[in-house]
N, C-alpha and C. Protein backbone atom coordinates (compact mmCIF):
# COMPACT_ATOMS: atom_id res chain seq x y z
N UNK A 1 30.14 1.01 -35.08
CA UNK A 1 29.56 2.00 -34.19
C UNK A 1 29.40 1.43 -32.78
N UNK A 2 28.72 0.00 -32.73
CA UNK A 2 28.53 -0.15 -31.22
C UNK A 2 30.00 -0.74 -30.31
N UNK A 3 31.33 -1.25 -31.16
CA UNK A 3 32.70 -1.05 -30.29
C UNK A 3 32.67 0.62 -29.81
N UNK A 4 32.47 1.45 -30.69
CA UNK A 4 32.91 3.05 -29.97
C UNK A 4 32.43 3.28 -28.98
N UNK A 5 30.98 2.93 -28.92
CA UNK A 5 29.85 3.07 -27.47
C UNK A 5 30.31 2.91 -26.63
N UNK A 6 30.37 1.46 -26.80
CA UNK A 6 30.78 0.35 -25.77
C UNK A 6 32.51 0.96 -25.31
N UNK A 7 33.48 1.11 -25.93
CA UNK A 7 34.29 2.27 -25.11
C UNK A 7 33.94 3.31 -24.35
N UNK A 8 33.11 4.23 -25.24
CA UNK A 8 32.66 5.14 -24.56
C UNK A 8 32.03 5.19 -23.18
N UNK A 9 31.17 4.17 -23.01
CA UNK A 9 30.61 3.78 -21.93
C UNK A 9 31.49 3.27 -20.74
N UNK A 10 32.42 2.17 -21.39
CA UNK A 10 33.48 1.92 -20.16
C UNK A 10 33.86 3.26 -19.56
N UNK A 11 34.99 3.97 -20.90
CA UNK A 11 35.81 4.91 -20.60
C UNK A 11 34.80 6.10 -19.32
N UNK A 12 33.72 6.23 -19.64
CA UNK A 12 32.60 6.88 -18.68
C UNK A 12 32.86 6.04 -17.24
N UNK A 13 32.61 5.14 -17.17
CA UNK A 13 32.62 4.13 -16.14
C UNK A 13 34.00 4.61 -15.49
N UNK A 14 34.94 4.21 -16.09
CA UNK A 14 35.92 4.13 -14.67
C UNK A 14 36.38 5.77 -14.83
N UNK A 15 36.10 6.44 -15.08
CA UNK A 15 36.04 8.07 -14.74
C UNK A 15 35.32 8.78 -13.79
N UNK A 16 34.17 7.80 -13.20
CA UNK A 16 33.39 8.31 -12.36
C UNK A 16 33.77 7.26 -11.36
N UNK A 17 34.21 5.89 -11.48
CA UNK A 17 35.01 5.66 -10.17
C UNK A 17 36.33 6.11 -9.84
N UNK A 18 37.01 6.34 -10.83
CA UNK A 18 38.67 7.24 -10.27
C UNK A 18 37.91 8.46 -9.80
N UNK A 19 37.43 9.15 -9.79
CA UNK A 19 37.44 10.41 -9.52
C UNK A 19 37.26 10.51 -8.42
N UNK A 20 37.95 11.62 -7.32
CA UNK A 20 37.77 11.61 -6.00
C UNK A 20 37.85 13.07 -5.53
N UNK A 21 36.93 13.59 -4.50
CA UNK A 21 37.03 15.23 -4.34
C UNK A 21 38.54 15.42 -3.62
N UNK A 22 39.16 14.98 -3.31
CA UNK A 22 40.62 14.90 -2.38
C UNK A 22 40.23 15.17 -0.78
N UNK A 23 38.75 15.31 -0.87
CA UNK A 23 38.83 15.63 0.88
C UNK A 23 38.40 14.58 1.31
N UNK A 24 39.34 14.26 2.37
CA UNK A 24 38.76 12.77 3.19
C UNK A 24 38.76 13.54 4.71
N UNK A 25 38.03 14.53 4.47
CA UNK A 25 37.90 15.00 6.19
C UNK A 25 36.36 14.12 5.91
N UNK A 26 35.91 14.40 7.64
CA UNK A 26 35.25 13.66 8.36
C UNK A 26 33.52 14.55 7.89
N UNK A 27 32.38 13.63 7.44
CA UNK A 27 31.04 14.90 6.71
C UNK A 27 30.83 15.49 8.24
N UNK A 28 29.83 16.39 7.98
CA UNK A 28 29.59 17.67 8.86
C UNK A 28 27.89 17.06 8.99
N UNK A 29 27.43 16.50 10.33
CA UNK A 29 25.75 16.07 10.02
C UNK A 29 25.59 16.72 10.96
N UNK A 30 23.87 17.20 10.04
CA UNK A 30 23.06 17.42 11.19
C UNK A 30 22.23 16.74 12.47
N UNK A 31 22.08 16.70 13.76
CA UNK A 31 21.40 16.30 14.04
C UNK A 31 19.72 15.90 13.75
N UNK A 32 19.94 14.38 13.87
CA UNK A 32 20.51 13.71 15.02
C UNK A 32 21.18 12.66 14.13
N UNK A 33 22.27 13.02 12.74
CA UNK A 33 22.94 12.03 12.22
C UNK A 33 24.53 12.15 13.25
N UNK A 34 25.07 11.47 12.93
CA UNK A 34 26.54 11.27 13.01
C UNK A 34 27.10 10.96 12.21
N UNK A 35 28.37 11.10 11.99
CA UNK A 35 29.40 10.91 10.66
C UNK A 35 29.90 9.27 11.58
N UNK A 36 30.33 8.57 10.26
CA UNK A 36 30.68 7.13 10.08
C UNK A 36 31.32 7.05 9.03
N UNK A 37 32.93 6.86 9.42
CA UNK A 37 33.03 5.99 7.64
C UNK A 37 32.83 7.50 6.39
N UNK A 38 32.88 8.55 7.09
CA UNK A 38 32.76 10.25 5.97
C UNK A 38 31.45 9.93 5.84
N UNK A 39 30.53 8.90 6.14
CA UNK A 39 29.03 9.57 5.71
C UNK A 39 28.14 9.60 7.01
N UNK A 40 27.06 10.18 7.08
CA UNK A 40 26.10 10.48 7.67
C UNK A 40 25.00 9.75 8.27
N UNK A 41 25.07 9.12 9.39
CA UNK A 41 24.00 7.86 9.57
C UNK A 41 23.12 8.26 10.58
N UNK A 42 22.16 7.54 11.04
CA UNK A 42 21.51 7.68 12.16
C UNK A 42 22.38 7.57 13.43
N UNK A 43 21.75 8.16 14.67
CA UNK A 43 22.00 7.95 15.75
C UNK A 43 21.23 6.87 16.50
N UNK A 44 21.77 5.90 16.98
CA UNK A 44 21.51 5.34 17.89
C UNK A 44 21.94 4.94 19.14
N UNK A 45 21.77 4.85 20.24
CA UNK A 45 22.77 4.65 21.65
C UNK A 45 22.64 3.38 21.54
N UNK A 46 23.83 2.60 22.31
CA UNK A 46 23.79 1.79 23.18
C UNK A 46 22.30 1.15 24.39
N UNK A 47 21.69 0.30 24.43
CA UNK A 47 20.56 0.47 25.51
C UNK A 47 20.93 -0.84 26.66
N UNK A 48 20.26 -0.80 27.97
CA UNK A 48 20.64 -1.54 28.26
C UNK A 48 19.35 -2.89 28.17
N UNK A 49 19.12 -3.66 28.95
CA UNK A 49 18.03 -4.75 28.75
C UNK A 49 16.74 -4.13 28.79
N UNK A 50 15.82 -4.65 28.22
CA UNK A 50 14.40 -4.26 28.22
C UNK A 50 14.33 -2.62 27.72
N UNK A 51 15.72 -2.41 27.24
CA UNK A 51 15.37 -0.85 26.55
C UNK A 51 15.68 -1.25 25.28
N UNK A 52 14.89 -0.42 23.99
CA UNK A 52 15.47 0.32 22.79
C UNK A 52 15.77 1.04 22.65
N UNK A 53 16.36 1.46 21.58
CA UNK A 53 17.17 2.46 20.92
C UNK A 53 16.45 3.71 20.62
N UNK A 54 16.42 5.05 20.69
CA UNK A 54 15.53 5.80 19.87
C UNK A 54 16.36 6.59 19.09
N UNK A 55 15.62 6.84 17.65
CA UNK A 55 16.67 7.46 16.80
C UNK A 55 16.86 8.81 17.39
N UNK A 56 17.81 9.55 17.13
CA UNK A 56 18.75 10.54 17.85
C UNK A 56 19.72 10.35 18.85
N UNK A 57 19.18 9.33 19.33
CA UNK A 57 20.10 9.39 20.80
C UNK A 57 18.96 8.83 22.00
N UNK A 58 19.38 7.74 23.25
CA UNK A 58 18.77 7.63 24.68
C UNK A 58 17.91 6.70 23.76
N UNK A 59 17.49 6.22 25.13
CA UNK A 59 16.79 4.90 25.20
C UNK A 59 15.44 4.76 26.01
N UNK A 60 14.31 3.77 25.43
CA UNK A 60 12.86 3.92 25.85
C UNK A 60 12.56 2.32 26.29
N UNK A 61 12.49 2.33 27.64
CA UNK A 61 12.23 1.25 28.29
C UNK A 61 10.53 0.64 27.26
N UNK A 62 11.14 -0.94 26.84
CA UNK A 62 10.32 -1.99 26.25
C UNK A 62 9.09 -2.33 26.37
N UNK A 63 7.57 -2.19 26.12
CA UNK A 63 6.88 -2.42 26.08
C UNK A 63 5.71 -2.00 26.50
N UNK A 64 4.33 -2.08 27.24
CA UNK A 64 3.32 -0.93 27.32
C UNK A 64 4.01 -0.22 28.71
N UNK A 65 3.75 1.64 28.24
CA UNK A 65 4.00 2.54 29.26
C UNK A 65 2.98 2.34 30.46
N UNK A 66 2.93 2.69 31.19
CA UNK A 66 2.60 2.86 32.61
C UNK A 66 0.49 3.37 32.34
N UNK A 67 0.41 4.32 31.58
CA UNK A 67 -0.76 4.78 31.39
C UNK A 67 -1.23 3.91 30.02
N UNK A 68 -0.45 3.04 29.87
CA UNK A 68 -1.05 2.69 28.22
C UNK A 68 -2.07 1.36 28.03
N UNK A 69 -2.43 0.75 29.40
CA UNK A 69 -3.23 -0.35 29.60
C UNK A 69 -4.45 0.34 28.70
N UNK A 70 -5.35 -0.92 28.23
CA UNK A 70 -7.06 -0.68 28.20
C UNK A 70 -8.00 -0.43 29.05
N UNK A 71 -8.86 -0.55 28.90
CA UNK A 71 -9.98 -0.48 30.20
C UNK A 71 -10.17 -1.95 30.52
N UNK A 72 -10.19 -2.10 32.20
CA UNK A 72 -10.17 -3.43 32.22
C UNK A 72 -8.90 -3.99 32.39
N UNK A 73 -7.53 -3.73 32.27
CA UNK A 73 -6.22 -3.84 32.52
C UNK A 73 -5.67 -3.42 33.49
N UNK A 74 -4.53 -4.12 34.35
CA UNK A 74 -4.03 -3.18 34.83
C UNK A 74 -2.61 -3.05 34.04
N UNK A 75 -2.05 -2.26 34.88
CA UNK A 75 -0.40 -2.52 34.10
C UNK A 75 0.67 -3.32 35.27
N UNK A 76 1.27 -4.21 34.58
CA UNK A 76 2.26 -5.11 35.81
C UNK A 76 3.36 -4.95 36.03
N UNK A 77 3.60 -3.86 35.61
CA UNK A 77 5.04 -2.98 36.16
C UNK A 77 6.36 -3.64 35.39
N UNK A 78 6.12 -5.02 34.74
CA UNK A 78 6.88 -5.42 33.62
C UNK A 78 6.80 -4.88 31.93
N UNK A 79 6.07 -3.85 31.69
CA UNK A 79 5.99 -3.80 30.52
C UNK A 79 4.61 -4.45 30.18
N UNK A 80 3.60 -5.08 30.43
CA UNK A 80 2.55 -5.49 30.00
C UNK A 80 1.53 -5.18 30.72
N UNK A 81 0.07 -5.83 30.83
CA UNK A 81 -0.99 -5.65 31.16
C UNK A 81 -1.36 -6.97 31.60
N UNK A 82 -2.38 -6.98 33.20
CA UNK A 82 -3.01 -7.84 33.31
C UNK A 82 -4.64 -7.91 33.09
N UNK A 83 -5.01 -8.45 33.15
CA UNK A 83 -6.66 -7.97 32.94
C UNK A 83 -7.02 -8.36 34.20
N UNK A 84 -8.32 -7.57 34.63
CA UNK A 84 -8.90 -7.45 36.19
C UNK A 84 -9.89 -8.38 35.53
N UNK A 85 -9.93 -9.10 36.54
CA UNK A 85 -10.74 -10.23 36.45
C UNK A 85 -11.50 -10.73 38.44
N UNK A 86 -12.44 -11.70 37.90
CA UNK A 86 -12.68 -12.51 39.70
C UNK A 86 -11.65 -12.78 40.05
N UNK A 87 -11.19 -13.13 41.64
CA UNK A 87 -10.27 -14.13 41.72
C UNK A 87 -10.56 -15.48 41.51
N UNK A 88 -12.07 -16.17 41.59
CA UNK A 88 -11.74 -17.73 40.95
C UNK A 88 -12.65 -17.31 39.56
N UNK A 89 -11.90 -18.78 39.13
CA UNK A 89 -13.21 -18.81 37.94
C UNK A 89 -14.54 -18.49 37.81
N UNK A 90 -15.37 -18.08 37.10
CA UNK A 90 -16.85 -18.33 37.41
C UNK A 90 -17.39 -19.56 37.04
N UNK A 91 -18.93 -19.59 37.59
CA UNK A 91 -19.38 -21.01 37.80
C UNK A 91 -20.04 -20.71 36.48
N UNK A 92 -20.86 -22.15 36.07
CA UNK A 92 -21.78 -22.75 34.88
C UNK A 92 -22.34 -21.61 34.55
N UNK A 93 -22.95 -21.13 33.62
CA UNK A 93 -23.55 -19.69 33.00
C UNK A 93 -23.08 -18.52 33.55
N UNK A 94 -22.13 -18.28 34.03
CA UNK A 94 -21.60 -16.98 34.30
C UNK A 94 -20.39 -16.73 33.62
N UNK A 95 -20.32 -15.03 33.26
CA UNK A 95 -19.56 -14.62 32.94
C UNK A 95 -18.18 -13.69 33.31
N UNK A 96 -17.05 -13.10 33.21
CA UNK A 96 -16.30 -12.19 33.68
C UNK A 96 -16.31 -11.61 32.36
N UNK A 97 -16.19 -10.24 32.19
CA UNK A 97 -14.92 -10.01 31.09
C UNK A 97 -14.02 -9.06 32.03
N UNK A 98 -12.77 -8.24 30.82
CA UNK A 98 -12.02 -7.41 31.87
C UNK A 98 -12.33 -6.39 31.88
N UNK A 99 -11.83 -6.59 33.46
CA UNK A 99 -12.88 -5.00 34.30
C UNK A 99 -13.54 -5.27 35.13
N UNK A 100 -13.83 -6.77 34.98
CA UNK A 100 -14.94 -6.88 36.20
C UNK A 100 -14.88 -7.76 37.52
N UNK A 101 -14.99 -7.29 38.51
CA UNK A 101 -14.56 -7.77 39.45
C UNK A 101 -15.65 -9.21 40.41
N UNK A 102 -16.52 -9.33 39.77
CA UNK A 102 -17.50 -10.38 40.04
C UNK A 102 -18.09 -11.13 38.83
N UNK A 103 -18.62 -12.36 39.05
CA UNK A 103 -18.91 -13.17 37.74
C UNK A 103 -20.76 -12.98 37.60
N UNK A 104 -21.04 -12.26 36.29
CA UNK A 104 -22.38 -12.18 36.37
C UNK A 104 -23.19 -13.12 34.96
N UNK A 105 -24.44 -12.81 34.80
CA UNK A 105 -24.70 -13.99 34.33
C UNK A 105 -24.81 -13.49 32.51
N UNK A 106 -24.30 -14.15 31.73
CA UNK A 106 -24.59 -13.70 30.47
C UNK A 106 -26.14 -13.19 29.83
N UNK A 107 -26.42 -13.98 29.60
CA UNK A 107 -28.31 -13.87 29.58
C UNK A 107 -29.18 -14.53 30.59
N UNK A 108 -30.40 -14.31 30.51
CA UNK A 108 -31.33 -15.32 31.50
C UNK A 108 -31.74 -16.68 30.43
N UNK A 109 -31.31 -17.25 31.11
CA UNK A 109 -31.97 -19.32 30.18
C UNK A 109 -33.56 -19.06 30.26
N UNK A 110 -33.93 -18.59 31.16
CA UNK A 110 -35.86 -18.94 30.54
C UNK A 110 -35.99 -20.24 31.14
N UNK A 111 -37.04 -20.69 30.64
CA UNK A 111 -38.02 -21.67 31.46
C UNK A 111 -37.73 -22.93 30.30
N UNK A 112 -38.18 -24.33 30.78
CA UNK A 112 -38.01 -25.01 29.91
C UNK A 112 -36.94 -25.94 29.65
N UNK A 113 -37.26 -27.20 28.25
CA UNK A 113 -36.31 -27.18 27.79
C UNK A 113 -35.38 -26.71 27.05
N UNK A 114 -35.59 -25.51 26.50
CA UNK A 114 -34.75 -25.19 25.06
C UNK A 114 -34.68 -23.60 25.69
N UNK A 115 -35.63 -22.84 26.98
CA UNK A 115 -35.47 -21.84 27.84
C UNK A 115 -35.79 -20.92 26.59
N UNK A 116 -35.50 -19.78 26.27
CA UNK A 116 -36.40 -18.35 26.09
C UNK A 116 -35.84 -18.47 24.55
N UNK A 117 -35.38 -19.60 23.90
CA UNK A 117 -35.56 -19.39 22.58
C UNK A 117 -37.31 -19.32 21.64
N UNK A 118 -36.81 -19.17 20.41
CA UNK A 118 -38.43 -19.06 19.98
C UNK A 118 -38.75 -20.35 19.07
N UNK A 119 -39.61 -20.86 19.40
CA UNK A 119 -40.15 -21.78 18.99
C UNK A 119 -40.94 -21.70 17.58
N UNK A 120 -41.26 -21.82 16.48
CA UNK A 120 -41.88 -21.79 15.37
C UNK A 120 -42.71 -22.81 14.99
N UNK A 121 -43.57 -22.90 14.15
CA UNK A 121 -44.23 -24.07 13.96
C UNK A 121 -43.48 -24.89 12.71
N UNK A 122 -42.41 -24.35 12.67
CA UNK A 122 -41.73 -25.23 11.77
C UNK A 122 -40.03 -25.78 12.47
N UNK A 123 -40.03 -25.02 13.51
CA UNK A 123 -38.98 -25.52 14.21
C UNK A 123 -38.63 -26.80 14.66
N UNK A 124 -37.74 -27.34 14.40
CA UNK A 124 -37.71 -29.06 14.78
C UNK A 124 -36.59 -29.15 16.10
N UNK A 125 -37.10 -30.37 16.75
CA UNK A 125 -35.75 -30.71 17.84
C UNK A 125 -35.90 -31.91 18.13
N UNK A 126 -34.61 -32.26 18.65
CA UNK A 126 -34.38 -33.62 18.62
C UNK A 126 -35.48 -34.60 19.18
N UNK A 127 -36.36 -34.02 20.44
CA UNK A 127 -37.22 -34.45 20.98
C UNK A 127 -38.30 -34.70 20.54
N UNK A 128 -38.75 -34.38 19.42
CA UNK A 128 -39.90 -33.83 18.48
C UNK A 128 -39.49 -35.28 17.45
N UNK A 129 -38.55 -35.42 16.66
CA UNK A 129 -38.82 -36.15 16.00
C UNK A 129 -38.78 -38.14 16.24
N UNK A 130 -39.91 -38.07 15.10
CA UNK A 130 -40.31 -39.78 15.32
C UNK A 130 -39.35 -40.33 15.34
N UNK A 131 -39.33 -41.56 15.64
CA UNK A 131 -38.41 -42.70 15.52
C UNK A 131 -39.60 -44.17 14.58
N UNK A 132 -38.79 -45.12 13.72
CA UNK A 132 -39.09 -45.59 13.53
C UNK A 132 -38.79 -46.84 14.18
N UNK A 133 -39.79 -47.73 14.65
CA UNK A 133 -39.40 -48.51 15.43
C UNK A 133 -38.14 -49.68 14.84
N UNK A 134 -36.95 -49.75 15.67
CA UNK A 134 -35.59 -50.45 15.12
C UNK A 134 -34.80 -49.15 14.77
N UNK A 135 -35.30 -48.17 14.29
CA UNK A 135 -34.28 -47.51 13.59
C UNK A 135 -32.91 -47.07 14.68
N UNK A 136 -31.82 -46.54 14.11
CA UNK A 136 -31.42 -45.68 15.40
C UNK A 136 -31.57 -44.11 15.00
N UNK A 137 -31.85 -43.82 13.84
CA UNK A 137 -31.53 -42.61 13.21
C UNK A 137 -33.05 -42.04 13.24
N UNK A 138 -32.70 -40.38 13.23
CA UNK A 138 -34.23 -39.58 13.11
C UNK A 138 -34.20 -39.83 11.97
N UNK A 139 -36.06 -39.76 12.06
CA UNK A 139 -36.66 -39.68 10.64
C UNK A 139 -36.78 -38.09 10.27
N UNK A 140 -36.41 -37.88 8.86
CA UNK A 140 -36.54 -36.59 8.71
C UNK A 140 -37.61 -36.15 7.56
């Protein structure tokens, strides 16, 4: 029984590769396919630098559009974004982010050594703890 199959199965096999509709005209696609080769593919153009392809057809210049910056960005006419910033750096405790055109200060430091943190009566700091005389290490 399983030689007959096993014919059967070939004989199936190359019956469905001989077989051919006789038309070798060119397929009929809808947009936005094109015929290739009798079948039906995507469209894509040709682009030139800094463009892609878009399916159907024509091409979409590379990277962020003109309106597509964040807040705080500008756009640099290359395809990207710069961020608005100071022109120099800011100094010791100051901050920029983008968007902002002057360096202001993150928080206020407070008074002190350790400035407007909170102190606890269980809070320890380096200044606070003993030393044993010779040692180099805090005692803890």
């Amino acid at each position: 029984m399983a030689p007959a199959r096993s014919l059967l199965f070939l004989a199936a096999i190359a019956a469905a590769t001989a077989c051919r509709s006789g038309d070798d005209s060119p397929a009929t696609c809808a947009a936005p396919y094109v015929a290739r080769g009798g079948s039906c593919v995507p469209r894509f153009d040709d682009c030139g630098p800094a463009q892609v392809p878009v399916f159907g057809g024509g091409c979409a210049t590379a990277g962020v559009p003109v309106d597509g910056c964040a807040e705080g960005f500008t756009h640099d006419g290359n395809g990207g974004c710069t961020p608005v910033l100071p022109a120099a750096p800011c100094p010791r405790g100051k901050i920029a982010v983008p968007g902002d055109t002057t360096c202001r200060e993150l928080a206020a430091c407070g008074e002190g050594t350790f400035g407007s943190i909170p102190v606890e009566a269980r809070s320890r700091s380096p200044t606070r703890v003993a030393r044993r005389p010779g040692s180099t290490s805090s005692s803890r």
